[in-house]
Protein backbone atom coordinates (compact mmCIF):
# COMPACT_ATOMS: atom_id res chain seq x y z
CA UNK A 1 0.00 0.00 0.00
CA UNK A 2 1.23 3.00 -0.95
CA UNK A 3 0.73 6.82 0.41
CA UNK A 4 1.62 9.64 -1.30
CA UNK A 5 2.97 12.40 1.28
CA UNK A 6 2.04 15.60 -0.74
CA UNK A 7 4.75 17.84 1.75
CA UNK A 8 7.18 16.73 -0.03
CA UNK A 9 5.61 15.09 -3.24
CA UNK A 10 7.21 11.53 -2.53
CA UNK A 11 5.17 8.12 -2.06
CA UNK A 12 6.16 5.66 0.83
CA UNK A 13 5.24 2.46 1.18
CA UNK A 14 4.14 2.24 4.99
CA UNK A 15 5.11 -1.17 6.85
CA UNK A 16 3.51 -1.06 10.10
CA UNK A 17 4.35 -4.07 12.55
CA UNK A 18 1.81 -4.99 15.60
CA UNK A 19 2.70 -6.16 18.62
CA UNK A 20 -0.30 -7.75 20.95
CA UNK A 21 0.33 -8.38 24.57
CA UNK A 22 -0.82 -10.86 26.78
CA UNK A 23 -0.21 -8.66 30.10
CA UNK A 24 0.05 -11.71 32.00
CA UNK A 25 -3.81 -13.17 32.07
CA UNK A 26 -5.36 -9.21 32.07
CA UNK A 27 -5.78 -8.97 28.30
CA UNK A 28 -4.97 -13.13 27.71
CA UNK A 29 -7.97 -14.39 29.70
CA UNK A 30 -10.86 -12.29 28.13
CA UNK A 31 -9.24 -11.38 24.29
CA UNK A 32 -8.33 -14.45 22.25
CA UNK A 33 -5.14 -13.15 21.21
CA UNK A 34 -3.78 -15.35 19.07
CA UNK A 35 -7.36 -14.45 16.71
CA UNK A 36 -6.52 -10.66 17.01
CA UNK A 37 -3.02 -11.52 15.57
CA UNK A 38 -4.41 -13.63 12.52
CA UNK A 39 -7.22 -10.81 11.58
CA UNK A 40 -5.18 -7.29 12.65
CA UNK A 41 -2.25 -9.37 9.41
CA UNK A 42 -4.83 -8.69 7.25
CA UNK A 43 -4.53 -4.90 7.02
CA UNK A 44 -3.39 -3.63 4.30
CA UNK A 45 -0.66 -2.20 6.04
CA UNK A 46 0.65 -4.56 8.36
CA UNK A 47 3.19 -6.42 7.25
CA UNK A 48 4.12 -8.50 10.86
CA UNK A 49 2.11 -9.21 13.77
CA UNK A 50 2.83 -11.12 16.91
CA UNK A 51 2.11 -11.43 20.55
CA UNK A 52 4.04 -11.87 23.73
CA UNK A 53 3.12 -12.40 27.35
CA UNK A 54 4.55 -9.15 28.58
CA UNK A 55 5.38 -6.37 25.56
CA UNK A 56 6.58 -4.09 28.29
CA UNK A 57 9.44 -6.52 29.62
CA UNK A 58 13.04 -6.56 28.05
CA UNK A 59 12.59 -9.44 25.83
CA UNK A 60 9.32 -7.95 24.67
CA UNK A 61 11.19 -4.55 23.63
CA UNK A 62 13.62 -6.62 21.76
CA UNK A 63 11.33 -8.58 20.27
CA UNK A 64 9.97 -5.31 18.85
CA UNK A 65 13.53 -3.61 18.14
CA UNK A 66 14.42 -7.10 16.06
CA UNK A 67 11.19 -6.87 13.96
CA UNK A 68 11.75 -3.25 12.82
CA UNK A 69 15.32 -3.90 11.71
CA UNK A 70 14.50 -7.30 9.93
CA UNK A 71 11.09 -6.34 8.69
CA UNK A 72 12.18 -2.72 7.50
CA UNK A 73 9.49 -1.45 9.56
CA UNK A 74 7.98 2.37 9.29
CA UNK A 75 6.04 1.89 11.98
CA UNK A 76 4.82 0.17 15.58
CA UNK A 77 1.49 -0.53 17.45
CA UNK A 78 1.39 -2.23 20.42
CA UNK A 79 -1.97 -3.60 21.25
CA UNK A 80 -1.33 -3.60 25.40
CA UNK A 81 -2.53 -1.61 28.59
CA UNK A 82 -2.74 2.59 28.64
CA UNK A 83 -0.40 4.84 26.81
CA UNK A 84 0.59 6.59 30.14
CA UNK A 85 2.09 3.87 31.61
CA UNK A 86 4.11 2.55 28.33
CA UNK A 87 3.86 4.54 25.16
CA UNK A 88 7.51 6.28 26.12
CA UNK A 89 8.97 2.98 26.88
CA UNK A 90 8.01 1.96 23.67
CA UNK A 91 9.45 4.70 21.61
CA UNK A 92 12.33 4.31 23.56
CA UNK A 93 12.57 0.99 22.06
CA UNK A 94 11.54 1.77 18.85
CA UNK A 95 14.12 4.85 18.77
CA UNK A 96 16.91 2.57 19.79
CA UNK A 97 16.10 0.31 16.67
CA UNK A 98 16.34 3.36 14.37
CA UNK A 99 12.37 3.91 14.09
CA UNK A 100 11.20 7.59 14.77
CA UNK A 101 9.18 7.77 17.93
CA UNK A 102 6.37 9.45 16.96
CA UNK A 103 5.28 6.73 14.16
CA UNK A 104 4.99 4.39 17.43
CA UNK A 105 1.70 4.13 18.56
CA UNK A 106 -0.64 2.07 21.30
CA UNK A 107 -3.83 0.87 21.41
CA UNK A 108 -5.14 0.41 24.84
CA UNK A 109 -6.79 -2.95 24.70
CA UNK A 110 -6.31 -3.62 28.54
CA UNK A 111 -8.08 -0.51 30.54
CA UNK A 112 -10.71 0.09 27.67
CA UNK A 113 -11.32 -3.58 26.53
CA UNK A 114 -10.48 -6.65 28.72
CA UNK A 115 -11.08 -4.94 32.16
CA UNK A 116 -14.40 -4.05 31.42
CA UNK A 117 -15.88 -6.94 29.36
CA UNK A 118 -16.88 -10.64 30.01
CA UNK A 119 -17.89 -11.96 26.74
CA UNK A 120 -14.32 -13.22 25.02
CA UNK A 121 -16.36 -12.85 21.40
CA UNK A 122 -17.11 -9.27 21.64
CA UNK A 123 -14.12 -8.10 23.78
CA UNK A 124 -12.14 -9.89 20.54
CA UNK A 125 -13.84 -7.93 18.22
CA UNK A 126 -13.49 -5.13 20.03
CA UNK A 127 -9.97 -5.14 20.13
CA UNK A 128 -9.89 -6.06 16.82
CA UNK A 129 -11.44 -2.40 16.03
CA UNK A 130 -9.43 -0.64 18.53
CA UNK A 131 -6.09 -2.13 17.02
CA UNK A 132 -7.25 -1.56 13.30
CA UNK A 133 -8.05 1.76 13.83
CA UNK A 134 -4.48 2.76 15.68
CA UNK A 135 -2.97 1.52 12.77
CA UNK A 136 -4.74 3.51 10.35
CA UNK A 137 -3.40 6.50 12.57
CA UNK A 138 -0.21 5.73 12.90
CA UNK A 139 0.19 5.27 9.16
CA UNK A 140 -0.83 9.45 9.75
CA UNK A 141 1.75 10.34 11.96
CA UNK A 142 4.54 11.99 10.37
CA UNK A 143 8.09 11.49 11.65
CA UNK A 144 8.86 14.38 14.27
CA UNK A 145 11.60 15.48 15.80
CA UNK A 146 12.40 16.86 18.82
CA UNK A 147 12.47 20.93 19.28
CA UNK A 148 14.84 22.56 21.89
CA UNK A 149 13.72 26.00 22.73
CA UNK A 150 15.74 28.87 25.05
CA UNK A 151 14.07 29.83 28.39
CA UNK A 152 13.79 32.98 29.75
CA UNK A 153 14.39 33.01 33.70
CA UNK A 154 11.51 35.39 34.16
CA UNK A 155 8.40 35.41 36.11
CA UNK A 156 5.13 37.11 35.88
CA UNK A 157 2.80 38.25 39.35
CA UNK A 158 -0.55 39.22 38.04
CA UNK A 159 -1.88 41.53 40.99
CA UNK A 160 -0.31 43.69 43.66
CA UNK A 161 -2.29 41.99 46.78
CA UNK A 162 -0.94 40.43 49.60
CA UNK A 163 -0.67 36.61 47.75
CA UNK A 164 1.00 37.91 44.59
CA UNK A 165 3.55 40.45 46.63
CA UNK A 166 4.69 36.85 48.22
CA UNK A 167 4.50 35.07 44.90
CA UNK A 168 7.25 37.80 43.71
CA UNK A 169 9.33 37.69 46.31
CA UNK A 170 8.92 33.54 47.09
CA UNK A 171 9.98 33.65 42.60
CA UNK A 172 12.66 36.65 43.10
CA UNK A 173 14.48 34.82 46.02
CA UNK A 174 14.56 31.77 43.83
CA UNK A 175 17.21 33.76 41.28
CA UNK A 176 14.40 34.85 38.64
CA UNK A 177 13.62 38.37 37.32
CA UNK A 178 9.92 39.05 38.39
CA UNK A 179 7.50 41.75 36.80
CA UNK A 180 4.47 42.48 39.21
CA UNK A 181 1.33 44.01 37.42
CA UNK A 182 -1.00 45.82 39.45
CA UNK A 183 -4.25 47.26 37.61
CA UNK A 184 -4.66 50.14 41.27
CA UNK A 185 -1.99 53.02 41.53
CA UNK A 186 -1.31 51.39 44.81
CA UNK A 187 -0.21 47.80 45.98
CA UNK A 188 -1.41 45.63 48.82
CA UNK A 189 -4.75 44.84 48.12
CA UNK A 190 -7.32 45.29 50.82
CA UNK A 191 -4.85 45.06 53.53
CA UNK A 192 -3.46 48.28 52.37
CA UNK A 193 -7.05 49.44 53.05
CA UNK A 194 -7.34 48.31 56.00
């Protein structure tokens, strides 16, 4: 399958490799994994598909890191639990294999799919649709890189009152150049009222 990237006028071929995990018996005992493999092959662009008992574990990175150098992979899913607890580990992975990290993406088949169904039939299908549908973004994402930007050690205190007087001088103890914006000609709030 073929996209043409119209950016930069040039058509890739997208090989997208999915990786299904068992996570222990948490996705294993409710999704029939070894069907989601079989079906999620037969997108167009997937060119390799697997499982492993635990994605997240060092042989599971590897296993991914090995089938993006031998497979010539352009991109990952990994059909496993939420993308805050793994996604960076992941494109760690991925990264170290020479993949960008940003055409890595997961499907959360754990949290939104096996915890909360019974029925192995439509928890199967449903992760089925969950993983087909990651894929189809990931073959999306374009590869990113990493911006580095300059800071400026400087703070702004909306309001002259008693909390953002301590707010400048809590920030302008701390080494930082503070600018303190007060709407009144005077500062101090209602204490200075009072």
């Amino acid at each position: 399958m073929e996209i043409l990237d119209t950016d930069n006028g040039i058509v890739m071929v997208e090989r997208v490799g999915v990786f299904v995990c068992h996570c222990g018996r948490n996705i294993a005992d409710t999704v029939d994994v070894k069907k989601v493999v079989s079906t999620v092959s037969k997108h167009p662009y997937v060119v390799h598909a697997e499982d492993y008992k635990y994605m997240c574990s060092t042989p599971g990175q590897e296993l991914i890191q090995k089938a993006i150098k031998e497979k010539n992979l352009t991109a990952v899913v990994v059909a496993a639990c939420s993308p805050s607890l793994h996604l960076e580990t992941f494109r760690v992975a991925s990264d170290g294999a020479g993949l960008n990290p940003y055409k890595v993406e997961m499907a959360n088949i754990r949290e939104q799919n096996s915890w909360v169904h019974e029925d192995v039939d439509a928890a199967t299908e449903k992760a089925i649709r969950i993983i087909w549908s990651v894929v189809n973004k990931v073959v999306g994402n374009k590869p990113l890189e990493k911006v580095r930007g300059g800071v400026v050690k400087r703070c702004l205190v909306i309001g002259g009152g008693i909390a953002g007087i301590q707010a400048a001088l809590d920030v302008a103890n701390n080494g930082f150049e503070v600018i303190l914006v007060e709407k009144s000609p005077t500062i101090g709030g209602r204490m200075a009222q009072l």
